[in-house]
PDB file of N, CA and C in Angstrom:
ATOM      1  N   UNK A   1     -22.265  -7.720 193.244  1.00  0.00           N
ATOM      2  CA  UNK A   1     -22.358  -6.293 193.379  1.00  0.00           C
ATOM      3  C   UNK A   1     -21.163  -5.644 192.687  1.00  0.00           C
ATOM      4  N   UNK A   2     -21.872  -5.015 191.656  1.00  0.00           N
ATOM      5  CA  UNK A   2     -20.096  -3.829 191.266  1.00  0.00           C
ATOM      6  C   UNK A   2     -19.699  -3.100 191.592  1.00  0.00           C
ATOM      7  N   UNK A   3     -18.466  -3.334 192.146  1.00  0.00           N
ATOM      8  CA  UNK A   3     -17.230  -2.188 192.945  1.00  0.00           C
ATOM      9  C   UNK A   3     -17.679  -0.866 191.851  1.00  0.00           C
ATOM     10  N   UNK A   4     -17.880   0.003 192.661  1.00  0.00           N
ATOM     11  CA  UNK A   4     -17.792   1.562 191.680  1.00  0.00           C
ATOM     12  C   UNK A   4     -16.201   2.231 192.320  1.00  0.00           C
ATOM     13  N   UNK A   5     -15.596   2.247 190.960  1.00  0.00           N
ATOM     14  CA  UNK A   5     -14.169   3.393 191.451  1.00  0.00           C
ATOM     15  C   UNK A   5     -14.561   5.061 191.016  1.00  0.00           C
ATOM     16  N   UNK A   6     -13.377   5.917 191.515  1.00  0.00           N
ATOM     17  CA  UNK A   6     -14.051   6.981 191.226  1.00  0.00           C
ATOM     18  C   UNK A   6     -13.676   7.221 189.597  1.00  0.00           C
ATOM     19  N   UNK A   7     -13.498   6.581 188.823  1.00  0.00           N
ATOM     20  CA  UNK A   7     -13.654   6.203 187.036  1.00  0.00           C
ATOM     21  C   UNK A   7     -15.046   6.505 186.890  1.00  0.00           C
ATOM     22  N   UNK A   8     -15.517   5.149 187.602  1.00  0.00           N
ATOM     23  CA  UNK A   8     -17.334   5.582 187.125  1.00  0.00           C
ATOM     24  C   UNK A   8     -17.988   6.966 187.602  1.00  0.00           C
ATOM     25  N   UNK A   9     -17.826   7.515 188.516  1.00  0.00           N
ATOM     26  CA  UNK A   9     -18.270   8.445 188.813  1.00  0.00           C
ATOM     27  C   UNK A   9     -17.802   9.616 187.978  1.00  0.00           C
ATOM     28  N   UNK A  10     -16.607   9.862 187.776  1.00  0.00           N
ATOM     29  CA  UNK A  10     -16.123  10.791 186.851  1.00  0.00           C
ATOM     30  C   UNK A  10     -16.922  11.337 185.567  1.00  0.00           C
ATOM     31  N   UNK A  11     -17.613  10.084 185.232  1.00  0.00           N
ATOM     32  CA  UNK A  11     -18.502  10.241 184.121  1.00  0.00           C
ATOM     33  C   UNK A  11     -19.319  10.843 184.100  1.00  0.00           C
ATOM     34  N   UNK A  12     -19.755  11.183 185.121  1.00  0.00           N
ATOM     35  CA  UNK A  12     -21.221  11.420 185.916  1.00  0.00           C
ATOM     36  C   UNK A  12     -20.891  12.878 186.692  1.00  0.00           C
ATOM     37  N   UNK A  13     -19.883  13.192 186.862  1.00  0.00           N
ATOM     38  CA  UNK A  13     -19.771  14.898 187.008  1.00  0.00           C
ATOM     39  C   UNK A  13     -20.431  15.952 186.632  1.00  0.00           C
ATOM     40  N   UNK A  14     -20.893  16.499 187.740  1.00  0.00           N
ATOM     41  CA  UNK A  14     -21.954  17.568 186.894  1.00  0.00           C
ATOM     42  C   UNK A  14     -23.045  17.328 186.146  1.00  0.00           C
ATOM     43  N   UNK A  15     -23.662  16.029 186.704  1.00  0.00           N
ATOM     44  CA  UNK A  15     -24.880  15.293 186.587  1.00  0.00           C
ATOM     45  C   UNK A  15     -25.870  15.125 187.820  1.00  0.00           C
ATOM     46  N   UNK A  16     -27.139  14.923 187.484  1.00  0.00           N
ATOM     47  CA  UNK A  16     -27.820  15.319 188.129  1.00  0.00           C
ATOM     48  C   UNK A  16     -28.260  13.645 188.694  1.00  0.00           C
ATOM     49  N   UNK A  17     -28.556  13.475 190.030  1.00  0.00           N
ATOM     50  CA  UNK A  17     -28.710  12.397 190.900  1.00  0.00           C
ATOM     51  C   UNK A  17     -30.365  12.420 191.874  1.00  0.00           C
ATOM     52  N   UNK A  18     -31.214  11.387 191.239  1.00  0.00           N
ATOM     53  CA  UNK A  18     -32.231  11.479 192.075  1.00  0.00           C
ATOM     54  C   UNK A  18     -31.990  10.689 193.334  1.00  0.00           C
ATOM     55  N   UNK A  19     -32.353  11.348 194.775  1.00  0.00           N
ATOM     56  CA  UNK A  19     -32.035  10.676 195.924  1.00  0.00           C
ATOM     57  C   UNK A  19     -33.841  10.676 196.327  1.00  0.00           C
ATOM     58  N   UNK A  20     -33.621   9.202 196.568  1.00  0.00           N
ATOM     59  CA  UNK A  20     -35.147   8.490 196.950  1.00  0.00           C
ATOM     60  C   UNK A  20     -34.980   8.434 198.792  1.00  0.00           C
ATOM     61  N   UNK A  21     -36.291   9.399 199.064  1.00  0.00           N
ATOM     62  CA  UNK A  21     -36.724   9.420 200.371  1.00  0.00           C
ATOM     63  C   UNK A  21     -38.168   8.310 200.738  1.00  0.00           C
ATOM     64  N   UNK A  22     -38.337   7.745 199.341  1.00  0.00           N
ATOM     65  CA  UNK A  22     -39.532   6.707 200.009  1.00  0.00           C
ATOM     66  C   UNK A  22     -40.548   7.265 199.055  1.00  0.00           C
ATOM     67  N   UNK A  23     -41.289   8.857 199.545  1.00  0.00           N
ATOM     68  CA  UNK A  23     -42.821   8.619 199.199  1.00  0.00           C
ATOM     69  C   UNK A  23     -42.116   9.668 198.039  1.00  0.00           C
ATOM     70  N   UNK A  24     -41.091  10.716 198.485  1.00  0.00           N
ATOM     71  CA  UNK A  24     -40.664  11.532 197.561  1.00  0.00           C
ATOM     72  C   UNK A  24     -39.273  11.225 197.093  1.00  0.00           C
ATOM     73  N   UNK A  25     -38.693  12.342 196.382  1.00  0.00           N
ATOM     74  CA  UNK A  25     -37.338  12.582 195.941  1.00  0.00           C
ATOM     75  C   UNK A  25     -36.889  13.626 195.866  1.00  0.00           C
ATOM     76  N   UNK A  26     -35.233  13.913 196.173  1.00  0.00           N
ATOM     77  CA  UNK A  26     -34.432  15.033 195.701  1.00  0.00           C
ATOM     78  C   UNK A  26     -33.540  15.181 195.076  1.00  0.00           C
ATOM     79  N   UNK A  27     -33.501  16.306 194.224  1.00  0.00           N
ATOM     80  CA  UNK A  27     -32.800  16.223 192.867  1.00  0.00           C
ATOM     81  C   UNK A  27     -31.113  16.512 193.820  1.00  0.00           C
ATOM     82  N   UNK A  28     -29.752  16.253 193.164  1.00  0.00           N
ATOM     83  CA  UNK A  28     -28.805  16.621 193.672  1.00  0.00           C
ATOM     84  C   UNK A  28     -27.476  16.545 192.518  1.00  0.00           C
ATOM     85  N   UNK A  29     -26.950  17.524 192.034  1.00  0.00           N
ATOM     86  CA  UNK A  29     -25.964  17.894 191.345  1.00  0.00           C
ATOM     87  C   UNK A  29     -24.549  17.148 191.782  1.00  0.00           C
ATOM     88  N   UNK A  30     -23.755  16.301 191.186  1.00  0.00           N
ATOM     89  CA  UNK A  30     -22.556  15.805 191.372  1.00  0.00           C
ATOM     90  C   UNK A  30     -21.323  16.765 191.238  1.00  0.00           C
ATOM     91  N   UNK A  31     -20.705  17.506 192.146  1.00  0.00           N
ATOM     92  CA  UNK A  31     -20.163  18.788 191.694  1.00  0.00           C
ATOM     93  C   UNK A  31     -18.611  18.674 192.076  1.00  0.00           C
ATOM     94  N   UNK A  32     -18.272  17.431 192.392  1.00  0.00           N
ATOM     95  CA  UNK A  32     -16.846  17.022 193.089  1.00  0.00           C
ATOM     96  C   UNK A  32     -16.639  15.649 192.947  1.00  0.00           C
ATOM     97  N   UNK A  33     -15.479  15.257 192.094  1.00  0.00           N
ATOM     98  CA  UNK A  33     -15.166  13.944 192.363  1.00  0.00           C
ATOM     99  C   UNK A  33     -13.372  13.957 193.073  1.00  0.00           C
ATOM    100  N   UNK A  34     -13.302  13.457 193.683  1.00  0.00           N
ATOM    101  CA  UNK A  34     -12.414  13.745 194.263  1.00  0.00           C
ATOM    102  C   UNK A  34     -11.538  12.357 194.645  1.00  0.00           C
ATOM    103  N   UNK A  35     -10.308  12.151 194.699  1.00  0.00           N
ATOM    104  CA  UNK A  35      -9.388  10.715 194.939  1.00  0.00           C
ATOM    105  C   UNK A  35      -8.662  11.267 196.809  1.00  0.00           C
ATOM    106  N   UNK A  36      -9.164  10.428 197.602  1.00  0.00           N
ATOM    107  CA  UNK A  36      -8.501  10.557 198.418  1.00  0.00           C
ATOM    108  C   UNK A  36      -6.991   9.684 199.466  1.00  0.00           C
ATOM    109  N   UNK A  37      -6.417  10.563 200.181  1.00  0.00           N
ATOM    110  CA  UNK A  37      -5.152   9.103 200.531  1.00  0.00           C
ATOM    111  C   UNK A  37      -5.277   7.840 200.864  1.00  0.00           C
ATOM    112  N   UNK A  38      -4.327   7.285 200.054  1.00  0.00           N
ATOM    113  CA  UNK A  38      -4.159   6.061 200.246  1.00  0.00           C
ATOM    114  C   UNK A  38      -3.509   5.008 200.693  1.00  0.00           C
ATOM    115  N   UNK A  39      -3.819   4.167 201.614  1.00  0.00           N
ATOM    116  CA  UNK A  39      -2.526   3.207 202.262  1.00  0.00           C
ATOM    117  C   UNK A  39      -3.059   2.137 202.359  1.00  0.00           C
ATOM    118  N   UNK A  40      -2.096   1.519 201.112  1.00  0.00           N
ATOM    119  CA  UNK A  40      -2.362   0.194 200.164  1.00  0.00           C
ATOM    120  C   UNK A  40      -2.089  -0.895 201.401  1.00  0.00           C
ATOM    121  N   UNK A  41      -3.401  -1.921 201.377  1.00  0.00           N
ATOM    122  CA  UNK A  41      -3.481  -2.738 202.545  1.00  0.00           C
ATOM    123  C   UNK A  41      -4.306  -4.346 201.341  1.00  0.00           C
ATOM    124  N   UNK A  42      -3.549  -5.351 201.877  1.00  0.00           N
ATOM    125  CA  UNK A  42      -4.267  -6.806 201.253  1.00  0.00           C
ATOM    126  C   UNK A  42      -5.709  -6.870 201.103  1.00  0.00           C
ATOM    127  N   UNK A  43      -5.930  -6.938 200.205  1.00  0.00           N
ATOM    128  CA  UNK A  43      -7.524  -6.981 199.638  1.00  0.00           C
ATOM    129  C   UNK A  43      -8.098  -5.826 199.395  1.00  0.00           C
ATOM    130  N   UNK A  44      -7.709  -5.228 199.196  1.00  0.00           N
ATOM    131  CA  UNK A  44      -8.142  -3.401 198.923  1.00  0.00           C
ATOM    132  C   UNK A  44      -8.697  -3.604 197.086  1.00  0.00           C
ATOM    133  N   UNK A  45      -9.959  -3.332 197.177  1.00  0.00           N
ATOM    134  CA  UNK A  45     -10.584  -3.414 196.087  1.00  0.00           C
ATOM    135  C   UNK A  45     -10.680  -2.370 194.877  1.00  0.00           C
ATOM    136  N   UNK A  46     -10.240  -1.000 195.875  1.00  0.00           N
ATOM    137  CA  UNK A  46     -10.220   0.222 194.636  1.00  0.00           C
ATOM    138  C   UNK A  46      -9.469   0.886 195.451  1.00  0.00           C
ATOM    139  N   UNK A  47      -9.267   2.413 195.476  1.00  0.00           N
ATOM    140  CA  UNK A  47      -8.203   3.466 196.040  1.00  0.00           C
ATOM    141  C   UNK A  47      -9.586   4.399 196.579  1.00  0.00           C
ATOM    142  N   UNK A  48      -9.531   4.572 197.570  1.00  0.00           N
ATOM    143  CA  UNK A  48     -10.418   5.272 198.421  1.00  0.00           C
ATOM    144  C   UNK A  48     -10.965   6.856 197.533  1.00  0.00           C
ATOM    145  N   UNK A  49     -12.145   7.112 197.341  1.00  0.00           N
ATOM    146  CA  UNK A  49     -12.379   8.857 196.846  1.00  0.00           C
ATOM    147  C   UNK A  49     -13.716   9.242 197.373  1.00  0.00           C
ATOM    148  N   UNK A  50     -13.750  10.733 197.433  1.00  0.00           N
ATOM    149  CA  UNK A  50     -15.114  11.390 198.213  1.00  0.00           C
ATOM    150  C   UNK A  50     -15.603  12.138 196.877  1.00  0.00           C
ATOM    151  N   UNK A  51     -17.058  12.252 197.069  1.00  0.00           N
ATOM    152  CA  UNK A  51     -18.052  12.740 195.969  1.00  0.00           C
ATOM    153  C   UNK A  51     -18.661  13.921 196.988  1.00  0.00           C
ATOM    154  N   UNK A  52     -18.740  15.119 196.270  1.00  0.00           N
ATOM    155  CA  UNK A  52     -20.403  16.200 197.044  1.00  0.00           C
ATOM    156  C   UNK A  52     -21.114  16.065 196.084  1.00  0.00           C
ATOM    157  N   UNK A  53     -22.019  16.552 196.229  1.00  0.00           N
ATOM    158  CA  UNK A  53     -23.456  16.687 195.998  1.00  0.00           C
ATOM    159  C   UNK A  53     -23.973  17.933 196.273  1.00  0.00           C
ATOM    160  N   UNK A  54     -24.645  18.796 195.189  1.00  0.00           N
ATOM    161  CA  UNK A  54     -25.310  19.776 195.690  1.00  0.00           C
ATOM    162  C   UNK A  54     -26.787  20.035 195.430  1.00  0.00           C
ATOM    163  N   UNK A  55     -27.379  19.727 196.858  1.00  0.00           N
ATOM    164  CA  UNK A  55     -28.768  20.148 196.345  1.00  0.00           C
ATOM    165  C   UNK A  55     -29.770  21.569 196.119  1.00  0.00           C
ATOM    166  N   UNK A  56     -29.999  22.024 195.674  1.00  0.00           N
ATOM    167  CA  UNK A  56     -31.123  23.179 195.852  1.00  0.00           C
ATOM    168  C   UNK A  56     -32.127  22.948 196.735  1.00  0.00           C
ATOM    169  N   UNK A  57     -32.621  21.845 197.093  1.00  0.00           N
ATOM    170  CA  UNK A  57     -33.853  21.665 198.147  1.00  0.00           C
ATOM    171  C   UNK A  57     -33.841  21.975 199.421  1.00  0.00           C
ATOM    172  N   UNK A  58     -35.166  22.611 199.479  1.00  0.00           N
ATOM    173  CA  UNK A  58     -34.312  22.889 201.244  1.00  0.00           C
ATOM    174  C   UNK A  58     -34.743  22.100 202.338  1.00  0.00           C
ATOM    175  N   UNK A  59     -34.940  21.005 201.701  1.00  0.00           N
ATOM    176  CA  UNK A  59     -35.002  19.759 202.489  1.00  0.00           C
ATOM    177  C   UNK A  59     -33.571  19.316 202.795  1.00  0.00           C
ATOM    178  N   UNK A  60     -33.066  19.329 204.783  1.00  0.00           N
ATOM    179  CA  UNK A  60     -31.735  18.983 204.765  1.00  0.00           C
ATOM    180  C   UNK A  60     -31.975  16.952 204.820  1.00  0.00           C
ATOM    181  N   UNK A  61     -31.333  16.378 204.312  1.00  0.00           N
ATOM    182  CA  UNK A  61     -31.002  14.897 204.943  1.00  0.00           C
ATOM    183  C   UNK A  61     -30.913  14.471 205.716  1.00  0.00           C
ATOM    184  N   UNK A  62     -30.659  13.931 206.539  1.00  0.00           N
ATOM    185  CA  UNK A  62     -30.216  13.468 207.672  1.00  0.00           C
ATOM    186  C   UNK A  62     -29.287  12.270 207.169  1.00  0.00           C
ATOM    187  N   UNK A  63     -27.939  12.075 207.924  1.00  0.00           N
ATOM    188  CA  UNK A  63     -27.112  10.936 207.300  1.00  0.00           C
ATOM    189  C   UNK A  63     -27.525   9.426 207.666  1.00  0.00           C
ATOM    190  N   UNK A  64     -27.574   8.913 206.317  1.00  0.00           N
ATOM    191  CA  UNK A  64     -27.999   7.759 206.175  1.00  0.00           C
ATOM    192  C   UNK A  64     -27.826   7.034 204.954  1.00  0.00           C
ATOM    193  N   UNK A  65     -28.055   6.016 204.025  1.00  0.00           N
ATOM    194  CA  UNK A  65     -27.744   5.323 203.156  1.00  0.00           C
ATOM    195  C   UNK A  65     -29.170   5.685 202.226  1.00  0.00           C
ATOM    196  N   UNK A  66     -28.926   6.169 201.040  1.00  0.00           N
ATOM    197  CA  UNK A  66     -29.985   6.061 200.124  1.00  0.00           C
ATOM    198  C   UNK A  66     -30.091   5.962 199.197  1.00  0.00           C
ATOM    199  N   UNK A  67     -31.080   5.319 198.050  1.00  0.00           N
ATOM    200  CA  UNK A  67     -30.573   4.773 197.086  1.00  0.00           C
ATOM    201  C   UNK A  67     -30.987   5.966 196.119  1.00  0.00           C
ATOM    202  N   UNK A  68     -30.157   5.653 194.911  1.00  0.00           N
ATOM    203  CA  UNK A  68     -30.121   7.162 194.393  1.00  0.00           C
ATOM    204  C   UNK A  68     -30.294   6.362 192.792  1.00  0.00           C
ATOM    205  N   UNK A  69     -30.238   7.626 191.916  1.00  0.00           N
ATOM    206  CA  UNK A  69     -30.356   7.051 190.281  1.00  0.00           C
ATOM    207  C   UNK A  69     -29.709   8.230 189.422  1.00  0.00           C
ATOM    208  N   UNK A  70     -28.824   7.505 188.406  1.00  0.00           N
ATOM    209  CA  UNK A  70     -28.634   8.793 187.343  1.00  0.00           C
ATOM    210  C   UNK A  70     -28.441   7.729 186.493  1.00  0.00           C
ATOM    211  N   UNK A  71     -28.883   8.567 184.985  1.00  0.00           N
ATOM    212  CA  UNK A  71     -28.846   7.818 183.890  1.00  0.00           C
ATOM    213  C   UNK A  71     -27.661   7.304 183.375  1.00  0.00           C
ATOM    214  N   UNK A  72     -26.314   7.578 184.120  1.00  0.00           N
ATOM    215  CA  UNK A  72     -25.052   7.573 183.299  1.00  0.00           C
ATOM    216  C   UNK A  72     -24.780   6.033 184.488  1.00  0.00           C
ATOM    217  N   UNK A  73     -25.391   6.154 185.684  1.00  0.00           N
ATOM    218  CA  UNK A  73     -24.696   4.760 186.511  1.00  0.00           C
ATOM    219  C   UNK A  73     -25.824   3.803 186.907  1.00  0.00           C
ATOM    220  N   UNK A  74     -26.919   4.774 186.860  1.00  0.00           N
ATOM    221  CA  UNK A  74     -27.570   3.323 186.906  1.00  0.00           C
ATOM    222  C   UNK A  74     -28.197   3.728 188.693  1.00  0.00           C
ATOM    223  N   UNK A  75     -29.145   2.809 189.339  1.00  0.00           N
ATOM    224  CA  UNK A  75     -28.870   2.710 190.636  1.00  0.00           C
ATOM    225  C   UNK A  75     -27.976   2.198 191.762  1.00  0.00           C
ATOM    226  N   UNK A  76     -27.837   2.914 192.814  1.00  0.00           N
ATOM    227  CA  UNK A  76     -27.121   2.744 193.642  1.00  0.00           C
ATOM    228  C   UNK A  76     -27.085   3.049 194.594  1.00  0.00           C
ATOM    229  N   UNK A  77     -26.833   2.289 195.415  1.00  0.00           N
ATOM    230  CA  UNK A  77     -27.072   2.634 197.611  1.00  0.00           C
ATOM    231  C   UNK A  77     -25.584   3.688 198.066  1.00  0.00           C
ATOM    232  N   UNK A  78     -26.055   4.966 198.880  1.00  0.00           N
ATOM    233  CA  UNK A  78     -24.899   5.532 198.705  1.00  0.00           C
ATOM    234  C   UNK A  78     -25.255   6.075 200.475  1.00  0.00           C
ATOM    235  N   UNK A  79     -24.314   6.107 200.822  1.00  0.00           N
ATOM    236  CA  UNK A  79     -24.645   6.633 202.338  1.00  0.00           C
ATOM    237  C   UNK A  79     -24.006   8.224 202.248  1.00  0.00           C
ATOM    238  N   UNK A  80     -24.568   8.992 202.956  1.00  0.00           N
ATOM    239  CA  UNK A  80     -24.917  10.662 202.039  1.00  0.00           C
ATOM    240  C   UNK A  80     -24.823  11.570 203.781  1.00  0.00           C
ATOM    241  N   UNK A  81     -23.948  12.193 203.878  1.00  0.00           N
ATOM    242  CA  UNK A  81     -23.838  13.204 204.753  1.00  0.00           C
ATOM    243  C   UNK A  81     -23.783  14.746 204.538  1.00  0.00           C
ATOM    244  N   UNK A  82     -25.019  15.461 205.082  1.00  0.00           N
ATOM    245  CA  UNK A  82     -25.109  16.876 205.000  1.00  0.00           C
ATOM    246  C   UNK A  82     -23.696  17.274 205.691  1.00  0.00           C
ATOM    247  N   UNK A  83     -22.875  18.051 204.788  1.00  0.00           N
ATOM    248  CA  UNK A  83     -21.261  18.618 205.601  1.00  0.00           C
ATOM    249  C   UNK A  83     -21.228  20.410 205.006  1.00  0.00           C
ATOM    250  N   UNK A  84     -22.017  21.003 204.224  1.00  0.00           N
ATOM    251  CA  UNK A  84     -21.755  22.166 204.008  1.00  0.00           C
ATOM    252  C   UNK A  84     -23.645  23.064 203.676  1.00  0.00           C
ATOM    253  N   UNK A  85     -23.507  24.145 204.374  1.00  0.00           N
ATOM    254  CA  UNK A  85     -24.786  24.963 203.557  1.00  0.00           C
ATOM    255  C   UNK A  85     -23.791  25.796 202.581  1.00  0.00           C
ATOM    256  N   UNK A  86     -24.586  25.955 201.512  1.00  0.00           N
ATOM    257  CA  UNK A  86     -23.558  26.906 200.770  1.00  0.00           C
ATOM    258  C   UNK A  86     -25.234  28.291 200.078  1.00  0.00           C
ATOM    259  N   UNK A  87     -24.958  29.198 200.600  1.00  0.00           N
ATOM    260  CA  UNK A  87     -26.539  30.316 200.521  1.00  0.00           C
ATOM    261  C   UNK A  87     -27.645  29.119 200.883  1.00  0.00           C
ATOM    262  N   UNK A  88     -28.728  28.957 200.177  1.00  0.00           N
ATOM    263  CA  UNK A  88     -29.694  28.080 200.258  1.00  0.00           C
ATOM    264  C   UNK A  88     -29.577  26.700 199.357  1.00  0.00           C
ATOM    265  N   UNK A  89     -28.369  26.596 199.233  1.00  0.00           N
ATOM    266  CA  UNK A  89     -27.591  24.940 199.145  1.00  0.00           C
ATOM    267  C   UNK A  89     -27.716  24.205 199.918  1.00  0.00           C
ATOM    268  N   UNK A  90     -27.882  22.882 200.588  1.00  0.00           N
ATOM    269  CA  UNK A  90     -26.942  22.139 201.162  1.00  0.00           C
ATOM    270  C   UNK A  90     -26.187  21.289 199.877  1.00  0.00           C
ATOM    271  N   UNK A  91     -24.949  20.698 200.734  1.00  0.00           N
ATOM    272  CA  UNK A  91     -24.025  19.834 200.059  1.00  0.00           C
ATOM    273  C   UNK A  91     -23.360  19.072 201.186  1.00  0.00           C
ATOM    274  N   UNK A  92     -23.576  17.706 199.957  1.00  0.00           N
ATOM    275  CA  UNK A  92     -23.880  16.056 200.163  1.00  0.00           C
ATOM    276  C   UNK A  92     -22.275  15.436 200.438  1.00  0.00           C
ATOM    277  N   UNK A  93     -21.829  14.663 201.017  1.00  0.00           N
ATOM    278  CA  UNK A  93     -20.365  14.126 201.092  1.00  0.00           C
ATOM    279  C   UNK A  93     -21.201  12.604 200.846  1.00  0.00           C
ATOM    280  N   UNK A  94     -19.989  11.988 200.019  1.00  0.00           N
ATOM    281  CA  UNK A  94     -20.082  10.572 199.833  1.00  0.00           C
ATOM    282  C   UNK A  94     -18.619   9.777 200.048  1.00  0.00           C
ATOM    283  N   UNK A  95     -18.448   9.281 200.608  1.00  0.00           N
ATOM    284  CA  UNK A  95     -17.051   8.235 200.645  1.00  0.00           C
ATOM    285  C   UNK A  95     -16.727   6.983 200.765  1.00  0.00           C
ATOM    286  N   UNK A  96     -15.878   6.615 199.600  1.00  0.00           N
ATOM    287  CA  UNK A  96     -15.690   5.231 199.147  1.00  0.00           C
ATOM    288  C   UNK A  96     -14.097   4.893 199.567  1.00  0.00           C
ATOM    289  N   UNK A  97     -14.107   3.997 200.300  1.00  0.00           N
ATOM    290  CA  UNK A  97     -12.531   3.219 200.607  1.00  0.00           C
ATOM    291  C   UNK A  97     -12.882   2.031 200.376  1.00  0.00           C
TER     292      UNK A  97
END
């Protein structure tokens, strides 16, 4: 499995992310890459960072792990928490330590 740091994601800023619900999908905008603190511990594989997501749908999520796709990374299992409405937004938190 490949470690994703927030390098790879960077790429992918302000790219658009299909999140697979099964029978459907929702589109979701990468609108934050973000590096968060760090306290360097033995075996630490990358430096911890949080991603949002913004969707237009007004389908909210519910938090859970889902696998998602963009052309710049490829697929990937991402566990996805509704943390903001912004007008008829929601927006997605992702976090990697």
């Amino acid at each position: 499995m490949e470690i994703r740091t927030i390098h790879s994601f960077a790429s992918a800023a302000n790219q658009e992310f299909e999140i697979d619900m099964g029978a459907s999908a929702v589109t979701a905008t990468l609108i934050e890459v973000k590096p968060l603190q760090s306290y360097k511990f033995i075996g630490q594989r990358r430096d911890p960072f949080s991603l949002l997501f913004r969707s237009r749908s007004p389908v909210i999520l519910p938090q859970k792990t889902y696998r998602v796709k963009n052309p710049t990374l490829g697929e990937l299992d991402m566990f996805l928490v509704p943390v903001a409405r912004e007008g008829a937004d929601i927006v997605y938190q992702a976090v990697f330590n």
